[in-house]
C-alpha atoms as a PDB file:
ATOM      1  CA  UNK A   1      -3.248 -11.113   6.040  1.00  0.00           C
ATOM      2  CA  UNK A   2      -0.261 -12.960   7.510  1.00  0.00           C
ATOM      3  CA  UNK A   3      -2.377 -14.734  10.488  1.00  0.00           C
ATOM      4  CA  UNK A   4      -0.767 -14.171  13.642  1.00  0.00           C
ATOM      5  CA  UNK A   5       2.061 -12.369  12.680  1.00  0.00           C
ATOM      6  CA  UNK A   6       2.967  -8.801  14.820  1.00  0.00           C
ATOM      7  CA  UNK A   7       5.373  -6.486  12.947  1.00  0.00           C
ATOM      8  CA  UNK A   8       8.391  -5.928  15.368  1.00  0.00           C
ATOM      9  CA  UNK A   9       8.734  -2.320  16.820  1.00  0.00           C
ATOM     10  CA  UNK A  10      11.178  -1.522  15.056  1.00  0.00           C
ATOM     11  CA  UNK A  11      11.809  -1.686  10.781  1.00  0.00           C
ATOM     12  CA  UNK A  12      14.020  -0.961   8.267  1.00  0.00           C
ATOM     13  CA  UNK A  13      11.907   1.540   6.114  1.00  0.00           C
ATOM     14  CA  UNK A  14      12.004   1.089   2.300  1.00  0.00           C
ATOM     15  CA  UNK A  15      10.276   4.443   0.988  1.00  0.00           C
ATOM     16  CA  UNK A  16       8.442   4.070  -2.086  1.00  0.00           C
ATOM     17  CA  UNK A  17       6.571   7.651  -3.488  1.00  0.00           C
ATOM     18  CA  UNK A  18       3.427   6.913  -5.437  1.00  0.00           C
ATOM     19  CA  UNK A  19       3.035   3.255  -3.525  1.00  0.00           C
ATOM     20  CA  UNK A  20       0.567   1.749  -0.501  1.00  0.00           C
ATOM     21  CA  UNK A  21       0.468  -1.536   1.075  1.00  0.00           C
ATOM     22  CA  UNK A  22      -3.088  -2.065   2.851  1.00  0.00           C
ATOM     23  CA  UNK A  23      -3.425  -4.722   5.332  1.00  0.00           C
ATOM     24  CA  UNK A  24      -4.080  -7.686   4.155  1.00  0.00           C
ATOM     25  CA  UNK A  25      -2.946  -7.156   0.031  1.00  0.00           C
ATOM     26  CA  UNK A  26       0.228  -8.291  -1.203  1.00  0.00           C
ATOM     27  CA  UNK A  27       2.961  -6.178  -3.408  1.00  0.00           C
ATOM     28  CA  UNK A  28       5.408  -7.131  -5.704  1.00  0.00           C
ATOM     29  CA  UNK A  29       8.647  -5.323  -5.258  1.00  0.00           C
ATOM     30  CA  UNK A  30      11.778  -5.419  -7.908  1.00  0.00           C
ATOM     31  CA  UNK A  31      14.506  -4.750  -5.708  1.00  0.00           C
ATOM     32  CA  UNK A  32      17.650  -3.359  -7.414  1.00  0.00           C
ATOM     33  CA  UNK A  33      19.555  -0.867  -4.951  1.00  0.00           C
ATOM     34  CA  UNK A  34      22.865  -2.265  -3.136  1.00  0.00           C
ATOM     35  CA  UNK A  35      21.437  -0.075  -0.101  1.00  0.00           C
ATOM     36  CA  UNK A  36      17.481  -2.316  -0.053  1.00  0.00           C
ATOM     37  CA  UNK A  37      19.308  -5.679  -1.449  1.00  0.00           C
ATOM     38  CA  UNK A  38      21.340  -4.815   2.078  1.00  0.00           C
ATOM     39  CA  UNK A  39      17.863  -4.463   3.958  1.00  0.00           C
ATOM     40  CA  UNK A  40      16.212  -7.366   2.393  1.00  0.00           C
ATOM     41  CA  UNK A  41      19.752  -9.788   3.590  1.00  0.00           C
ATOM     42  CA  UNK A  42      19.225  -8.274   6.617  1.00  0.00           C
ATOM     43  CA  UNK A  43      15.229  -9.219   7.392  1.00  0.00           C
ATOM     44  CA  UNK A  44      15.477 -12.553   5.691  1.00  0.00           C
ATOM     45  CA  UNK A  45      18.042 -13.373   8.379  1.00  0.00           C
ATOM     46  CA  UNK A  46      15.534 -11.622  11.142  1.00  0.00           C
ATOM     47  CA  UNK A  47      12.335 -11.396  11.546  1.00  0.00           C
ATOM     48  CA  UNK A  48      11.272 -10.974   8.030  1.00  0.00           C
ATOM     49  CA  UNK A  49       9.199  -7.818   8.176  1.00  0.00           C
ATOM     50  CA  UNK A  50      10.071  -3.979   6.351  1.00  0.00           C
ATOM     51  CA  UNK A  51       7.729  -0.445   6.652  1.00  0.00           C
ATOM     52  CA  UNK A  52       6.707   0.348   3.403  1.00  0.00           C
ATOM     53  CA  UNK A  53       5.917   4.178   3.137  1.00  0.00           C
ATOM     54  CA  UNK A  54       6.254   7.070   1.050  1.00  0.00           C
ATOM     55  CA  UNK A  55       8.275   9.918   0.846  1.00  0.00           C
ATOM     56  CA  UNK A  56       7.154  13.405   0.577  1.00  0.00           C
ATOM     57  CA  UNK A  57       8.765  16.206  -1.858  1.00  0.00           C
ATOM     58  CA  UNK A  58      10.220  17.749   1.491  1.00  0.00           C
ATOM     59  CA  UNK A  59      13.494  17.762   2.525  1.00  0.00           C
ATOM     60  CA  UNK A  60      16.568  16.125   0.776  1.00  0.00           C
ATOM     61  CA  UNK A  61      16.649  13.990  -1.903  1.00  0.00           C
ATOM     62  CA  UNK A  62      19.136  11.396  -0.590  1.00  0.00           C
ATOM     63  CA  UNK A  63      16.838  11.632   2.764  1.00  0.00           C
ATOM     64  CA  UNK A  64      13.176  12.634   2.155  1.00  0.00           C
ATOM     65  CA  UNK A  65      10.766  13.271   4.937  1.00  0.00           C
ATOM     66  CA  UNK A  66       8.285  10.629   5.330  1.00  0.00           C
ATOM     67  CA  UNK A  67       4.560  10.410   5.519  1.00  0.00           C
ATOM     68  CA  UNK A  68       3.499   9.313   8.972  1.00  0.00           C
ATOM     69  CA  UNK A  69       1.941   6.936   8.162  1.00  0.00           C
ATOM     70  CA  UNK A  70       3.277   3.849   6.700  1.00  0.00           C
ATOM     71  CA  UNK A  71       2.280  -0.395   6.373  1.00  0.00           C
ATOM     72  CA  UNK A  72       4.505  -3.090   7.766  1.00  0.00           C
ATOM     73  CA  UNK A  73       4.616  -5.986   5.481  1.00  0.00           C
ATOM     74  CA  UNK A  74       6.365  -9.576   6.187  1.00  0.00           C
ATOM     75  CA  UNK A  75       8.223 -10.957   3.049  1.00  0.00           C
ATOM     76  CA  UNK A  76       6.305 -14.080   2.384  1.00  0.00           C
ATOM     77  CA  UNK A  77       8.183 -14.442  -1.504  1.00  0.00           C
ATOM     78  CA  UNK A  78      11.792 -14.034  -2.009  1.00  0.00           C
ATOM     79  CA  UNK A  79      13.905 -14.851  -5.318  1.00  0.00           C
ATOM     80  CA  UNK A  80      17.016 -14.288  -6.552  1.00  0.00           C
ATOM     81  CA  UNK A  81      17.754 -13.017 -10.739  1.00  0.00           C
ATOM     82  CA  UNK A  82      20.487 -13.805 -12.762  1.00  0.00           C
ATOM     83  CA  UNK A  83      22.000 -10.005 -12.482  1.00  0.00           C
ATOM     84  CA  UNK A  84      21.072  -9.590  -8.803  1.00  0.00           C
ATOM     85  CA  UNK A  85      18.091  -8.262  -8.084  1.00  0.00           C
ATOM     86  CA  UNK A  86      15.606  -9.220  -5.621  1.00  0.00           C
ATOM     87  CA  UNK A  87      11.725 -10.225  -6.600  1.00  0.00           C
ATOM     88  CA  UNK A  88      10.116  -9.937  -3.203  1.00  0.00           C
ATOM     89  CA  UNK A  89       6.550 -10.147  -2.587  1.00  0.00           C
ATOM     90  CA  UNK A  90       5.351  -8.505   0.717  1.00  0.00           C
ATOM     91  CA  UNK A  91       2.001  -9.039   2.974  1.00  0.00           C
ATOM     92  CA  UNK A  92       0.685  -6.319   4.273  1.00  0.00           C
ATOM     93  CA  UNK A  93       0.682  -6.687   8.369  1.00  0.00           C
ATOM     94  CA  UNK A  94      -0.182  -3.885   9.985  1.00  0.00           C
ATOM     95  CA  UNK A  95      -0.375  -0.103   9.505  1.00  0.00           C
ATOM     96  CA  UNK A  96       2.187   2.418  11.943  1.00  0.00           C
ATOM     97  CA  UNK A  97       3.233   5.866  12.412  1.00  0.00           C
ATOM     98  CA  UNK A  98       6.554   6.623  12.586  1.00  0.00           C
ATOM     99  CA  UNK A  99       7.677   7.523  16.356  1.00  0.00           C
ATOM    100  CA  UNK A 100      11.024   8.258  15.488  1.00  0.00           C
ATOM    101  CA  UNK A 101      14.008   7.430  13.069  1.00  0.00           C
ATOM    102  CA  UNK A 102      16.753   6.207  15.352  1.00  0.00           C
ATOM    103  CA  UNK A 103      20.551   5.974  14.440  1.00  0.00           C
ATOM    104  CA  UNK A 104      21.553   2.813  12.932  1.00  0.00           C
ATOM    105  CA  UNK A 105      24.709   2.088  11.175  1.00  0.00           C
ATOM    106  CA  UNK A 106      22.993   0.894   8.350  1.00  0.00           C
ATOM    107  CA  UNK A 107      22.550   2.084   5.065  1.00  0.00           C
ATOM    108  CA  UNK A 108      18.897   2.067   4.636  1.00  0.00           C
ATOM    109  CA  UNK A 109      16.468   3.816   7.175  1.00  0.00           C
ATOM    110  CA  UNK A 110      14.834   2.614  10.481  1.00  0.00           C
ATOM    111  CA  UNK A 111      11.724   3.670  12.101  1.00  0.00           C
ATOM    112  CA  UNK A 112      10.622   2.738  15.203  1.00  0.00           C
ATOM    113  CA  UNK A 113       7.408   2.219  14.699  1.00  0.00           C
ATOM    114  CA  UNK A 114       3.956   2.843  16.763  1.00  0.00           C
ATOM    115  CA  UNK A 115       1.272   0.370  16.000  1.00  0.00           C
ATOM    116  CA  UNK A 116      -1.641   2.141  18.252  1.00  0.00           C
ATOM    117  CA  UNK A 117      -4.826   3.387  16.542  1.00  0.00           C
ATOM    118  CA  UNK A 118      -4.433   0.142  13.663  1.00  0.00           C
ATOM    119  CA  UNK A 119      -4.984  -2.379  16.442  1.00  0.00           C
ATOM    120  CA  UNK A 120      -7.836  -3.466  14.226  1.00  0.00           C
ATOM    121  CA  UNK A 121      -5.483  -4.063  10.827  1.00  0.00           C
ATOM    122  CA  UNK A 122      -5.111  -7.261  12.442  1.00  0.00           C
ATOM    123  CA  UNK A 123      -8.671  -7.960  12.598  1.00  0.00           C
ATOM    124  CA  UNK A 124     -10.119  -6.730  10.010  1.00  0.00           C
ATOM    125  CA  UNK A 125     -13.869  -6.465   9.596  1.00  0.00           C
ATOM    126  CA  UNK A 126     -15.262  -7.490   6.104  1.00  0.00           C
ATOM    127  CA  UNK A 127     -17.018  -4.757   4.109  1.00  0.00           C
ATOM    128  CA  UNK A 128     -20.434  -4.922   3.876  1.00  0.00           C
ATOM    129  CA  UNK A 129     -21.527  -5.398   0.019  1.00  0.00           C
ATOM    130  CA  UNK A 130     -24.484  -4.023   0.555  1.00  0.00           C
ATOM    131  CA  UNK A 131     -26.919  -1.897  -2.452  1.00  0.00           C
ATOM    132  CA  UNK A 132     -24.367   0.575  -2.727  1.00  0.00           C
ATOM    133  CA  UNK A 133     -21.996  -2.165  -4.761  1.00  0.00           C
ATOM    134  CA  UNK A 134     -24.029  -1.930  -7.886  1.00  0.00           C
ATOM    135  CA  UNK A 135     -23.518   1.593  -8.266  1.00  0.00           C
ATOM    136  CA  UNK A 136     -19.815   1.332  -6.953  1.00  0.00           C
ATOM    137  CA  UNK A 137     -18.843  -0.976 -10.335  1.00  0.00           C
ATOM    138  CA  UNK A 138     -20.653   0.999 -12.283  1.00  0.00           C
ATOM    139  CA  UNK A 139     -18.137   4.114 -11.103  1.00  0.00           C
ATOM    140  CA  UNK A 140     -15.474   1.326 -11.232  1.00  0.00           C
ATOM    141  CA  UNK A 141     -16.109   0.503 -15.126  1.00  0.00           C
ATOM    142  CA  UNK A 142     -16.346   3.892 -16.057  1.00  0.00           C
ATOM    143  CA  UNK A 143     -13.038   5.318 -14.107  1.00  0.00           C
ATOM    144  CA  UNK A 144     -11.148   1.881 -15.721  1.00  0.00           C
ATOM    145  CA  UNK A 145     -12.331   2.818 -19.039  1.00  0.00           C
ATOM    146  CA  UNK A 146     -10.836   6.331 -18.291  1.00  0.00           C
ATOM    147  CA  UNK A 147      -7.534   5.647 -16.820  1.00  0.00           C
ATOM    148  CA  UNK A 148      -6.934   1.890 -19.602  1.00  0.00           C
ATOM    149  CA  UNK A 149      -6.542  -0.082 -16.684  1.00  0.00           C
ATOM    150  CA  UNK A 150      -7.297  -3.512 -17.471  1.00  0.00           C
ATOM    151  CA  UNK A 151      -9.645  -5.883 -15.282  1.00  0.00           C
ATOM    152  CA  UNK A 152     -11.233  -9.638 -15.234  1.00  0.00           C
ATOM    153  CA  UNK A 153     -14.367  -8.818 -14.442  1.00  0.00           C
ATOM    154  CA  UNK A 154     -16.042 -12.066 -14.118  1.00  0.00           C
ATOM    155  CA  UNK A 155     -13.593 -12.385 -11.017  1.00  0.00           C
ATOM    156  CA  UNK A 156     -13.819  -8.857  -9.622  1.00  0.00           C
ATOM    157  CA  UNK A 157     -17.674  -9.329  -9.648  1.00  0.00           C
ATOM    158  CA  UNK A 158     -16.932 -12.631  -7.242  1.00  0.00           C
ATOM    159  CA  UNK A 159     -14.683 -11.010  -5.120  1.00  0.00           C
ATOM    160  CA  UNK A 160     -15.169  -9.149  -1.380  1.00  0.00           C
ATOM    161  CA  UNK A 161     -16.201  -5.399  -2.134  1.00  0.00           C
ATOM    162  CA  UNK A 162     -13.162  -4.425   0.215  1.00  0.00           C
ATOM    163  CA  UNK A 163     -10.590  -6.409  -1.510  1.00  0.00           C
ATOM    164  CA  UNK A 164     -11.968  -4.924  -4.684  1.00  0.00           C
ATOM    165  CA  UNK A 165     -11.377  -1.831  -2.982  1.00  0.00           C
ATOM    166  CA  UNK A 166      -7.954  -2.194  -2.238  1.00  0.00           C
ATOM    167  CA  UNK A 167      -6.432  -3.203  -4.972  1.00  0.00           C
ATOM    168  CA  UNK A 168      -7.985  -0.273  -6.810  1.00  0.00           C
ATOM    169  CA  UNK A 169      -6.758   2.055  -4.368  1.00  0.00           C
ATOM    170  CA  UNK A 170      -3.408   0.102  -5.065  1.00  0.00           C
ATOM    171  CA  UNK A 171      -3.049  -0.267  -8.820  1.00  0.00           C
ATOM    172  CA  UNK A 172      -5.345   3.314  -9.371  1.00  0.00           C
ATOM    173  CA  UNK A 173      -3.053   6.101 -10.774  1.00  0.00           C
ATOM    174  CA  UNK A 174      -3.885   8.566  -8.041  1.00  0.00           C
ATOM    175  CA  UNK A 175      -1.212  11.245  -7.297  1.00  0.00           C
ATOM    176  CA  UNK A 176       1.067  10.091  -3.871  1.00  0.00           C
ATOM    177  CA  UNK A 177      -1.572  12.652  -1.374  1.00  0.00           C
ATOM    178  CA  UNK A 178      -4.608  10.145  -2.695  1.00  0.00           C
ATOM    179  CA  UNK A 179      -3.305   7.328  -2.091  1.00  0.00           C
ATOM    180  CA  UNK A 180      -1.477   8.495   1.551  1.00  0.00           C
ATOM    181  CA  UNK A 181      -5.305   9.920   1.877  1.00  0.00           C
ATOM    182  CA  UNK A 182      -6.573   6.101   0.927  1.00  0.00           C
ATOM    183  CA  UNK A 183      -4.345   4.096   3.503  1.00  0.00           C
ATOM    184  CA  UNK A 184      -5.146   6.408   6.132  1.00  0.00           C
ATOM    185  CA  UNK A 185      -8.694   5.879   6.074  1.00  0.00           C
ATOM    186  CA  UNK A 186      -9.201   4.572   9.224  1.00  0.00           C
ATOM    187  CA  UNK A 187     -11.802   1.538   8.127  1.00  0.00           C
ATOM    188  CA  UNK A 188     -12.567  -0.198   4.953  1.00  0.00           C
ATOM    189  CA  UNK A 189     -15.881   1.553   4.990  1.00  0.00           C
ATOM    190  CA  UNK A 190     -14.046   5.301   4.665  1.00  0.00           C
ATOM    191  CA  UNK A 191     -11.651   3.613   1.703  1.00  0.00           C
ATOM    192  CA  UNK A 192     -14.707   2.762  -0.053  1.00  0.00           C
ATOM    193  CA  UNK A 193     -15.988   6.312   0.351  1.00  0.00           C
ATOM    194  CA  UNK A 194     -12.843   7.784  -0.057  1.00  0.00           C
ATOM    195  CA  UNK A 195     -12.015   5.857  -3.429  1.00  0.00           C
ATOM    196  CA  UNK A 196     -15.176   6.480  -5.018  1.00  0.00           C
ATOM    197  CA  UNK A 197     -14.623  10.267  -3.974  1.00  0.00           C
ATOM    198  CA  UNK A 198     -11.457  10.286  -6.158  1.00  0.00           C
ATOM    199  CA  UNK A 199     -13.139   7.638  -8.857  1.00  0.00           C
ATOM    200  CA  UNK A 200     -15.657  10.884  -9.084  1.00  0.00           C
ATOM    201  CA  UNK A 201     -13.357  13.591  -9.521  1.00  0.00           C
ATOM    202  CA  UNK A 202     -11.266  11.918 -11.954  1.00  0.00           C
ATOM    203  CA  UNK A 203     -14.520  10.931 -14.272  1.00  0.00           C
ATOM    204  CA  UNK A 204     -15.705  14.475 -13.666  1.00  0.00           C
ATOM    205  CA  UNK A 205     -12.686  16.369 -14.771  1.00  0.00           C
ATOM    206  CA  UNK A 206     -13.040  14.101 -17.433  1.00  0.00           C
ATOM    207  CA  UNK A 207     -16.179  15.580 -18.728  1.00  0.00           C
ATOM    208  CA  UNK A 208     -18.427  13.785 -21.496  1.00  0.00           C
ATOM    209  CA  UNK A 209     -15.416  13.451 -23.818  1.00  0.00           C
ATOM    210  CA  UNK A 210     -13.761  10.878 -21.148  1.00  0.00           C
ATOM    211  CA  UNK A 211     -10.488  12.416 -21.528  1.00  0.00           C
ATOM    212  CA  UNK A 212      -8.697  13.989 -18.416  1.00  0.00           C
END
């Protein structure tokens, strides 16, 4: 979390399908388009903060509608490669709904953005690792073994249940409703429940063979 930073009320939107920001985690972003190389400029010389949310499969493809829901994040990396492009790395801030997408003459989107109801994203209260974490690896193992994602587990086993949580809900490949579904949950206690819900289905789809 980027300590006593408030996202501004309004943000240039970069829309991402298949991608969440929780508050607190940080995301690596490979920016390539002239229109988000524009939007990046633009909040390095400002205030430093973007909305990162997803599209839906509604609407146009040049301009998708939006999930309500989306994070701001504050760019806290920022590099430069040899052919352009923009390595950013953004903190997660704050999650917002989006009130309304006002005209700008610019060539990326802006939301202005409604921060009530996530009051507590800037406060956030640790989650318990209480007797349930035992069994929660053990579904984490199994669903990694499943899906070939790769883990240190001598660190994971160190680390706070709900960054462990995070992350997974993160780096899991869960279709773009899941992980909308995971960011919504409104506290690190429902992401917990909600991620083991959809550690479950996948491992049960999977059957005994382990193959979805």
């Amino acid at each position: 979390m980027t300590e006593g930073v408030e996202p501004p009320g309004e943000l240039p939107l970069f829309p991402i399908r298949g991608c969440i920001l929780p508050p607190g985690e940080h995301l690596p972003l490979n920016v390539f388009e002239p229109r988000y190389l524009n939007m990046i400029d633009d909040a390095m010389a400002g205030d430093r903060h973007i909305g990162v949310i997803q599209p839906t499969d509604q609407g146009p493809r040049e301009r998708p509608a939006l999930e309500r829901v989306g994070t701001a994040g504050r760019i806290v990396s920022h590099s430069e490669t040899e052919d352009g492009r923009y390595l950013i790395v953004l903190a997660g801030v704050m999650r917002f709904t989006v009130a309304k997408e006002p005209d700008r003459m610019t060539p990326y989107r802006i939301a202005r953005a409604d921060y009530r109801g996530f009051e507590h994203d800037l406060q956030p209260r640790p989650l318990s690792d209480d007797a349930g974490r035992t069994a929660f690896f053990t579904r984490l193992r199994r669903f990694f073994d499943l899906t070939g994602l790769e883990a240190d587990w001598d660190s994971i086993e160190r680390a706070p249940l709900g960054a462990i949580v995070d992350k997974v809900a993160m780096a899991a490949p869960f279709d773009p409703e899941a992980k909308q579904a995971l960011l919504t949950a409104p506290t690190p206690g429902d992401r917990a429940e909600r991620l083991s819900a959809f550690m479950d289905a996948a491992l049960d789809s999977a059957g005994p063979s382990g193959q979805a």
